[in-house]
Protein backbone atom coordinates (compact mmCIF):
# COMPACT_ATOMS: atom_id res chain seq x y z
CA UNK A 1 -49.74 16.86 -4.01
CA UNK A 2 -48.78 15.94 -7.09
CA UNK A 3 -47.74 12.34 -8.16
CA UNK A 4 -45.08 12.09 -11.14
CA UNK A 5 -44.55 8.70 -12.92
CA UNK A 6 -41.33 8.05 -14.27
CA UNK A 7 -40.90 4.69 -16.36
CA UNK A 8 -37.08 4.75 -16.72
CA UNK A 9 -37.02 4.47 -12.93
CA UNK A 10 -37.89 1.16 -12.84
CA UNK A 11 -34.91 0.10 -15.29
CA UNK A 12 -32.51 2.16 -12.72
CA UNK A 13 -33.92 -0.24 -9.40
CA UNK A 14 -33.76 -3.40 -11.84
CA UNK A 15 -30.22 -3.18 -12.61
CA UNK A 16 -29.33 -2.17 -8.68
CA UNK A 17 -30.80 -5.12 -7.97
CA UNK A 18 -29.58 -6.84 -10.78
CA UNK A 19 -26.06 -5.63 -10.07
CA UNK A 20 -26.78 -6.62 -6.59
CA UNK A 21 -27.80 -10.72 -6.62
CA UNK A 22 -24.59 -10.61 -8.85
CA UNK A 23 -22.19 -9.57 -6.36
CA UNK A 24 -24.07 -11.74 -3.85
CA UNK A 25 -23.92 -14.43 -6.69
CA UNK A 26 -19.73 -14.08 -6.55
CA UNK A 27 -19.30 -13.96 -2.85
CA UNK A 28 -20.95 -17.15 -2.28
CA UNK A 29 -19.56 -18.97 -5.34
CA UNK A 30 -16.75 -21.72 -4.18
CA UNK A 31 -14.74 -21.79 -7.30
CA UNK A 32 -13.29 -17.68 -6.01
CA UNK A 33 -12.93 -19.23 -2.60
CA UNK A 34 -11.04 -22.01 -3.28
CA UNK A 35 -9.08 -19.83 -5.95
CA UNK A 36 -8.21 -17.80 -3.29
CA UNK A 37 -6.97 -20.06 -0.88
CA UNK A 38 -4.61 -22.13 -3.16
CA UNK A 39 -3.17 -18.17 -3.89
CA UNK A 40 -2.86 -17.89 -0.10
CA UNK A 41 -1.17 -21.06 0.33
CA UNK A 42 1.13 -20.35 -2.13
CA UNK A 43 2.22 -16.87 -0.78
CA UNK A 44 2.60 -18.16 2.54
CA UNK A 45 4.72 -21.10 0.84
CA UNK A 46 7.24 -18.63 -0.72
């Protein structure tokens, strides 16, 4: 068995996970949710 090491690899899981905490970063912030609600509210107004 041969065992191949790749160093740009590493970048590639980085910025998945990078990438990652950043959407989890946006779903939890309150500033979208609250954006989203007044939008709501207004639709539902009209």
């Amino acid at each position: 068995m041969r065992v191949q090491y790749k160093p740009f690899v590493r970048w590639l899981w980085l910025g998945g996970l990078l990438m990652a905490f950043g959407g989890i970063l946006a779903a939890v912030d309150k500033r979208y949710s609250r954006q989203a609600k007044r939008e709501l509210a207004r639709r539902q107004a009209a």
